[in-house]
C-alpha atoms as a PDB file:
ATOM      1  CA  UNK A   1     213.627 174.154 164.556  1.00  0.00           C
ATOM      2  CA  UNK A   2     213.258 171.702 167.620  1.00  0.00           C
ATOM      3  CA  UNK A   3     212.767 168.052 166.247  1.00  0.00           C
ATOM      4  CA  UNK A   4     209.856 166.441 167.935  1.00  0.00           C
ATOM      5  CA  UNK A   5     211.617 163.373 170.244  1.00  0.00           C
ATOM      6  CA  UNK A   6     208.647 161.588 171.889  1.00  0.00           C
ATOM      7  CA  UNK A   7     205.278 160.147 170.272  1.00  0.00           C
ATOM      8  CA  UNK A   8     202.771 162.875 169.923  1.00  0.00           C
ATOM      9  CA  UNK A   9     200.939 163.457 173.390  1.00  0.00           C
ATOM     10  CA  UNK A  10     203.247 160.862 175.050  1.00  0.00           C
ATOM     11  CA  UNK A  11     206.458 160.790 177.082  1.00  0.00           C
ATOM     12  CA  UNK A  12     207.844 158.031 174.934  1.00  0.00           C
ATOM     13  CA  UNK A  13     211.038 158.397 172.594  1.00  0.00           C
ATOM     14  CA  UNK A  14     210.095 157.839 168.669  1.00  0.00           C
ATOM     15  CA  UNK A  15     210.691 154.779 167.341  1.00  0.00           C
ATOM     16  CA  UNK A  16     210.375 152.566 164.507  1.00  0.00           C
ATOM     17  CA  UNK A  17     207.435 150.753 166.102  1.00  0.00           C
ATOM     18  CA  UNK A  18     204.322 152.422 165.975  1.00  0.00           C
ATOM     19  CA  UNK A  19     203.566 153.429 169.969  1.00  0.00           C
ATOM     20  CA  UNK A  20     200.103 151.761 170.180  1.00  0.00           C
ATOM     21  CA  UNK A  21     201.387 148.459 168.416  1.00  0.00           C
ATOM     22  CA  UNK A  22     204.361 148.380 170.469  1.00  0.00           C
ATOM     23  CA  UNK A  23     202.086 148.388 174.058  1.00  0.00           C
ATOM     24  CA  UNK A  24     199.818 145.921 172.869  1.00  0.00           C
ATOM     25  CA  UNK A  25     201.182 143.961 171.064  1.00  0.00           C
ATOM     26  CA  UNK A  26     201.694 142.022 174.620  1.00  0.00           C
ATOM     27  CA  UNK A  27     199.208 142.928 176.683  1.00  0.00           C
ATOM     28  CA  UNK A  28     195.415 144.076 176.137  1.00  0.00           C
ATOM     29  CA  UNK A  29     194.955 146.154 178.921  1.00  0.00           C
ATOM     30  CA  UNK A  30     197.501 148.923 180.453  1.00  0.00           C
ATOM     31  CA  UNK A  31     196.898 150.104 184.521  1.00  0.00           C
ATOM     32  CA  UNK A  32     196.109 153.853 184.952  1.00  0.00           C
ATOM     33  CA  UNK A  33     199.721 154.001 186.690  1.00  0.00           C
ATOM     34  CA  UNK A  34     200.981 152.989 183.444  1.00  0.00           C
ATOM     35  CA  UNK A  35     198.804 155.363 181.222  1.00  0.00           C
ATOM     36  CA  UNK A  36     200.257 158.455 183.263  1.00  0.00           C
ATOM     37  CA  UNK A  37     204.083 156.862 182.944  1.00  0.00           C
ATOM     38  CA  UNK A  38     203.499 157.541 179.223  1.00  0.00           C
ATOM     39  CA  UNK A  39     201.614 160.461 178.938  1.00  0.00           C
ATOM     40  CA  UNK A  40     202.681 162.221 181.912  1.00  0.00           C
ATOM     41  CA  UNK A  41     199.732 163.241 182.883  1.00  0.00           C
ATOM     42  CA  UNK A  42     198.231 163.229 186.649  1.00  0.00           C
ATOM     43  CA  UNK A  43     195.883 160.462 187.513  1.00  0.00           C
ATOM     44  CA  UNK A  44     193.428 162.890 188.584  1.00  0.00           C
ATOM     45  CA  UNK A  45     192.899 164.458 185.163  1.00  0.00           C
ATOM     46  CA  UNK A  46     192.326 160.822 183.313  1.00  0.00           C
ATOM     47  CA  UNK A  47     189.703 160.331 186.311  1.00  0.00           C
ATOM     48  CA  UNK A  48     188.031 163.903 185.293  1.00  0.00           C
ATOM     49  CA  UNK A  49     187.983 162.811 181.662  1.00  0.00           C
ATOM     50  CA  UNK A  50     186.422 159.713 182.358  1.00  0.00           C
ATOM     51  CA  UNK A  51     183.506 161.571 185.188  1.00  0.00           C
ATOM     52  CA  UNK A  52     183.467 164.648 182.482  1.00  0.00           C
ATOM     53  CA  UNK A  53     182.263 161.347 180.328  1.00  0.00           C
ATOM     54  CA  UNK A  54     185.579 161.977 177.625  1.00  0.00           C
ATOM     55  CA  UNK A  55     186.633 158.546 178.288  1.00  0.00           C
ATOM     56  CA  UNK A  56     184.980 154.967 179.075  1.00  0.00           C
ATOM     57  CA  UNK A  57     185.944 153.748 182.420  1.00  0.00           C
ATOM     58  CA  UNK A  58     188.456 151.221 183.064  1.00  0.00           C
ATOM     59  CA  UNK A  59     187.584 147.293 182.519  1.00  0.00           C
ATOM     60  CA  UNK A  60     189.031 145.487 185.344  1.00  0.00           C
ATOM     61  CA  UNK A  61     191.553 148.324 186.067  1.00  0.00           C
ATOM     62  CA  UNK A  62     192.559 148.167 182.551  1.00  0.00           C
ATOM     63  CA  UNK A  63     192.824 150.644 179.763  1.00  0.00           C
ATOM     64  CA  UNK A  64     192.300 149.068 176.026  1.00  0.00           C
ATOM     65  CA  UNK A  65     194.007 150.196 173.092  1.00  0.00           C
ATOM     66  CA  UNK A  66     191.022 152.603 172.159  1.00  0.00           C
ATOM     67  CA  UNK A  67     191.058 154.223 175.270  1.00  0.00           C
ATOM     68  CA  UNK A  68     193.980 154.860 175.621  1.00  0.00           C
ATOM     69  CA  UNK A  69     194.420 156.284 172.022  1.00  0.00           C
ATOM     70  CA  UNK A  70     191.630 158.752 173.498  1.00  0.00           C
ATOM     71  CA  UNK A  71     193.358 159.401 176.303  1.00  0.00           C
ATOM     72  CA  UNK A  72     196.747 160.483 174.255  1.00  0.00           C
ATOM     73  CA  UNK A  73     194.863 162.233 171.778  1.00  0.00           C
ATOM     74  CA  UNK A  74     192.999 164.153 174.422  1.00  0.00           C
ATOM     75  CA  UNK A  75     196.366 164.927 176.092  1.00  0.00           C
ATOM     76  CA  UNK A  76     198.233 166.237 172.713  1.00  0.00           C
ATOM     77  CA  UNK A  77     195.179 168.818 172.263  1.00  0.00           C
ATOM     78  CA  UNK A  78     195.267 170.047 175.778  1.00  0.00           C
ATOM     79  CA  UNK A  79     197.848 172.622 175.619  1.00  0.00           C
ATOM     80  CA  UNK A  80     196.059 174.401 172.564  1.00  0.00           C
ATOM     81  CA  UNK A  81     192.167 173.523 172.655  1.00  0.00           C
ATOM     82  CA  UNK A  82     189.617 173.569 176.045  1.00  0.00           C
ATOM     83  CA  UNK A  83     188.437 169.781 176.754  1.00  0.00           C
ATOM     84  CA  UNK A  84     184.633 170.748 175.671  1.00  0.00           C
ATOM     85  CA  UNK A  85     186.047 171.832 172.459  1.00  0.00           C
ATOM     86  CA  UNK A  86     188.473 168.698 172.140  1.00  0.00           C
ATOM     87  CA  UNK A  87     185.481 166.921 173.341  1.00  0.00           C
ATOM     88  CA  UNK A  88     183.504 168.798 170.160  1.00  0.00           C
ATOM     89  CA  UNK A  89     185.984 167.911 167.782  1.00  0.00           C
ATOM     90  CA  UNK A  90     186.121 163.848 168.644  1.00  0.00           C
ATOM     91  CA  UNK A  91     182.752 163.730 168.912  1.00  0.00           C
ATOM     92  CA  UNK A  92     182.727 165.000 165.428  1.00  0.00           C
ATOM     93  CA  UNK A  93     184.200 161.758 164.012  1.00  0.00           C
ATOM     94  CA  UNK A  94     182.983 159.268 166.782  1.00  0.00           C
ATOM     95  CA  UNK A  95     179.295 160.400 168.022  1.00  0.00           C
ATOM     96  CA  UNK A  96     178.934 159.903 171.638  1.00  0.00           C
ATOM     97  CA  UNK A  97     182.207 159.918 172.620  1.00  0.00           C
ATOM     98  CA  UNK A  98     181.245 156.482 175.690  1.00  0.00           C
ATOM     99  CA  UNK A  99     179.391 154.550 172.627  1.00  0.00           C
ATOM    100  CA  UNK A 100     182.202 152.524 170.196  1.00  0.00           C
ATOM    101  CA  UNK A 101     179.306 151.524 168.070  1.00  0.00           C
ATOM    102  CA  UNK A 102     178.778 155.097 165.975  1.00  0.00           C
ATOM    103  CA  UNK A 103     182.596 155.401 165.687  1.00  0.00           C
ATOM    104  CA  UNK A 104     184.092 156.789 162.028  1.00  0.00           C
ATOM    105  CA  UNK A 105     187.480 155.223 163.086  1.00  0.00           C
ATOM    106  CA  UNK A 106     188.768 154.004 166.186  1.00  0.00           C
ATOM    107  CA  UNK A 107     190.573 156.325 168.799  1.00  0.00           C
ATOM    108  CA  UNK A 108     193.451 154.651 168.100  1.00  0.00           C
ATOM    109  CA  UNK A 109     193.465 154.170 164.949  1.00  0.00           C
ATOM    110  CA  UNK A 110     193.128 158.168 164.415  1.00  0.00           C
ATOM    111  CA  UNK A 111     195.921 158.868 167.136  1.00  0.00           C
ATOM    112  CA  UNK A 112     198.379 155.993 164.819  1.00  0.00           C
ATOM    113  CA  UNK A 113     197.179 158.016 161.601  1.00  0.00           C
ATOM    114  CA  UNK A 114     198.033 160.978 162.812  1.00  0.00           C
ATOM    115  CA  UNK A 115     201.722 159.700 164.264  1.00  0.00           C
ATOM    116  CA  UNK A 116     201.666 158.694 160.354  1.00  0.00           C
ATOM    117  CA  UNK A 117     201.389 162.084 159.087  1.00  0.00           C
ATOM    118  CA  UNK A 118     202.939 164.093 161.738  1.00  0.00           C
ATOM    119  CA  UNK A 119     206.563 161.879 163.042  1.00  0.00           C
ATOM    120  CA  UNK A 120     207.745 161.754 159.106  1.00  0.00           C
ATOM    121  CA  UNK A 121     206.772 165.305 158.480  1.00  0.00           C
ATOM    122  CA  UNK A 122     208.856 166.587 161.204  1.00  0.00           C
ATOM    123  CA  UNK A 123     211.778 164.418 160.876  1.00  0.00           C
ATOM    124  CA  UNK A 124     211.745 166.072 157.690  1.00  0.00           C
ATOM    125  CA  UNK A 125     211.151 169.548 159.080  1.00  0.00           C
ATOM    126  CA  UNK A 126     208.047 169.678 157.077  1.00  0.00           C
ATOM    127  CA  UNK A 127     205.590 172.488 158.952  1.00  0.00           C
ATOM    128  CA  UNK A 128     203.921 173.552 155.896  1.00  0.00           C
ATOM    129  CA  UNK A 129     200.101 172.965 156.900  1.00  0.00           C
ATOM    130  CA  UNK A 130     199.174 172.708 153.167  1.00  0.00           C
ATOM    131  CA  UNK A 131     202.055 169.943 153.085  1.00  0.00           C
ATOM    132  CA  UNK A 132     200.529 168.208 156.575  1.00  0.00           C
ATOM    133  CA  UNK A 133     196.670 168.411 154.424  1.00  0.00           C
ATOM    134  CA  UNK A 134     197.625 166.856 151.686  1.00  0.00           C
ATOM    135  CA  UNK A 135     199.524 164.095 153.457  1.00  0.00           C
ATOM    136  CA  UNK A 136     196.520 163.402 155.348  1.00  0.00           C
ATOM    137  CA  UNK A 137     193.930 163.292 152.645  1.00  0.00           C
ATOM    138  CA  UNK A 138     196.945 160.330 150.846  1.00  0.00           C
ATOM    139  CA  UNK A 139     196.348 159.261 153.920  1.00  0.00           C
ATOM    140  CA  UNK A 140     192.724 158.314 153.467  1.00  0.00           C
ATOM    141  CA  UNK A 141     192.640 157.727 150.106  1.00  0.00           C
ATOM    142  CA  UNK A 142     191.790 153.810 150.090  1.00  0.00           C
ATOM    143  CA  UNK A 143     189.419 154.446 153.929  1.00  0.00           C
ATOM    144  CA  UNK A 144     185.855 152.869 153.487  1.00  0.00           C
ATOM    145  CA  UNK A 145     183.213 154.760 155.055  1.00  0.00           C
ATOM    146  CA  UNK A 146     180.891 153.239 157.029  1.00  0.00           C
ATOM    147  CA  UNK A 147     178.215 155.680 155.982  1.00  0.00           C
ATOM    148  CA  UNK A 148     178.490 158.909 153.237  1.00  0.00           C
ATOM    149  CA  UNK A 149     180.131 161.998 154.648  1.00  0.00           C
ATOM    150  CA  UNK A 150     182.233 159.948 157.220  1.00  0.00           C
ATOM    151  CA  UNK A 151     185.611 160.277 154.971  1.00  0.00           C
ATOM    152  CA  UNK A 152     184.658 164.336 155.099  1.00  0.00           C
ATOM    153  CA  UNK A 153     184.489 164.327 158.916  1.00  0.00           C
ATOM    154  CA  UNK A 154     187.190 162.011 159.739  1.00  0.00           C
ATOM    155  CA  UNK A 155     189.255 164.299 157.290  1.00  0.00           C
ATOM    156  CA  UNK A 156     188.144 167.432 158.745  1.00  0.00           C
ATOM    157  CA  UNK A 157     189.231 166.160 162.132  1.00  0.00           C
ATOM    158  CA  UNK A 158     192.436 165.198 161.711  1.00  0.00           C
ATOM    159  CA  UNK A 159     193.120 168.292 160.033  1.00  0.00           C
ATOM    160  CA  UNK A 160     192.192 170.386 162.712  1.00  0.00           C
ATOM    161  CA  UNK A 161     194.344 167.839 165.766  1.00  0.00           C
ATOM    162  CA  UNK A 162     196.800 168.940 162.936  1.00  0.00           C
ATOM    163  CA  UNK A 163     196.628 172.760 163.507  1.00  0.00           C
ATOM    164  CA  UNK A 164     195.984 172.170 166.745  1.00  0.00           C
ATOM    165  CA  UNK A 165     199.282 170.013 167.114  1.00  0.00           C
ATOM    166  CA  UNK A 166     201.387 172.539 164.987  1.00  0.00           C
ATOM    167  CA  UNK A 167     200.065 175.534 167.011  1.00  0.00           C
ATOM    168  CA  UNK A 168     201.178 174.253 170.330  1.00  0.00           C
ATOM    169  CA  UNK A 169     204.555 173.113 168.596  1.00  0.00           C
ATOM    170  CA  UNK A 170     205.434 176.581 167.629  1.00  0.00           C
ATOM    171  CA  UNK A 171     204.373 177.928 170.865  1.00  0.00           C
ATOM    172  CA  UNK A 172     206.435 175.404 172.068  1.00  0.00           C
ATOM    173  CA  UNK A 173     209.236 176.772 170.003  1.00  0.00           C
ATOM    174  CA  UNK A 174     208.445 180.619 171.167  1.00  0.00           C
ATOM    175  CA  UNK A 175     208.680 179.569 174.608  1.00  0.00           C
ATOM    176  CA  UNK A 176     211.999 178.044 174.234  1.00  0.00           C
ATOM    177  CA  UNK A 177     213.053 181.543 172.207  1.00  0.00           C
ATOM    178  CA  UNK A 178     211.779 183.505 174.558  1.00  0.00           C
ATOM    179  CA  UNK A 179     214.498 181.708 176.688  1.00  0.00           C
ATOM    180  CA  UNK A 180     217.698 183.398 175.106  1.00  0.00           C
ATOM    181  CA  UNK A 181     216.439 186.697 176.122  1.00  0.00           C
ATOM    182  CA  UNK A 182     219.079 187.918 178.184  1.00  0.00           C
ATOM    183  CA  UNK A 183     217.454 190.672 181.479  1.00  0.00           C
END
């Protein structure tokens, strides 16, 4: 099996340091130049996710932690899921996807939980979904919710960026297969 090399969604080698952490941990605000550098995305699609109304605009020309958490999480679903449905599914655990007040759990917060669950797992060449479930509800064992039934979505979330994330890595994986095939 191919060992996942970069952060989920991202261009950037895995590391000991959590991705998110790492980038602001000096800085509170990354330029859109940077966002694309590691996500490798275009900056036309980041400016469609933010008219679409997927993202919050830019402060000052900067993207926070949260946004760009959204942004990366956004981008890991994209090969497997349409935006309205990835749009569905976040909107699931954070309500209007431009409001931060109705959020379960911060963007980036679920995009570090889920680099939690998946990075180990496949280091360890763990693709048993049942496995990657029960790791996630250990996971959120000790999470407060801030109202009932928000454990239940947040959970239901991540497990299907899970399935989502595992489908495109074994498409991934046929693709690459599908290589050796000699005309």
């Amino acid at each position: 099996m191919i060992m996942q090399k970069t952060f989920p969604g991202t261009q950037v080698p895995v590391s000991d340091v959590p991705l998110l952490q790492g980038i602001f941990s000096v800085t509170t605000g990354i330029t859109l130049s940077q966002v694309c550098e590691i996500t490798g995305l275009e900056p036309g699609a980041v400016h469609n996710w933010i008219k679409r109304g997927y993202v919050n605009p830019p402060t000052g020309r900067k993207y926070s932690k949260s946004q760009v958490g959204r942004i990366i999480l956004i981008n890991m679903l994209r090969d497997t899921l349409a935006l309205e449905k990835i749009a569905k599914i976040l909107s699931h655990a954070n309500g209007n996807l431009l409001d931060r007040a109705d959020d379960i759990m911060d963007d980036s917060d679920i995009y570090s939980c889920l680099c939690d669950i998946l990075i180990p797992a496949e280091k360890n060449e763990v693709i048993d979904i049942k496995e990657l479930f029960k790791r996630t509800e250990a996971y959120l064992t000790d999470f407060k919710e801030p109202f009932p039934g928000a454990k239940e979505r947040l959970e239901l979330v991540l497990k299907i960026i899970i399935c989502a994330w595992e489908s495109a890595y074994f498409k991934k994986y046929a693709d690459y297969l599908t290589e050796k095939i000699q005309m």
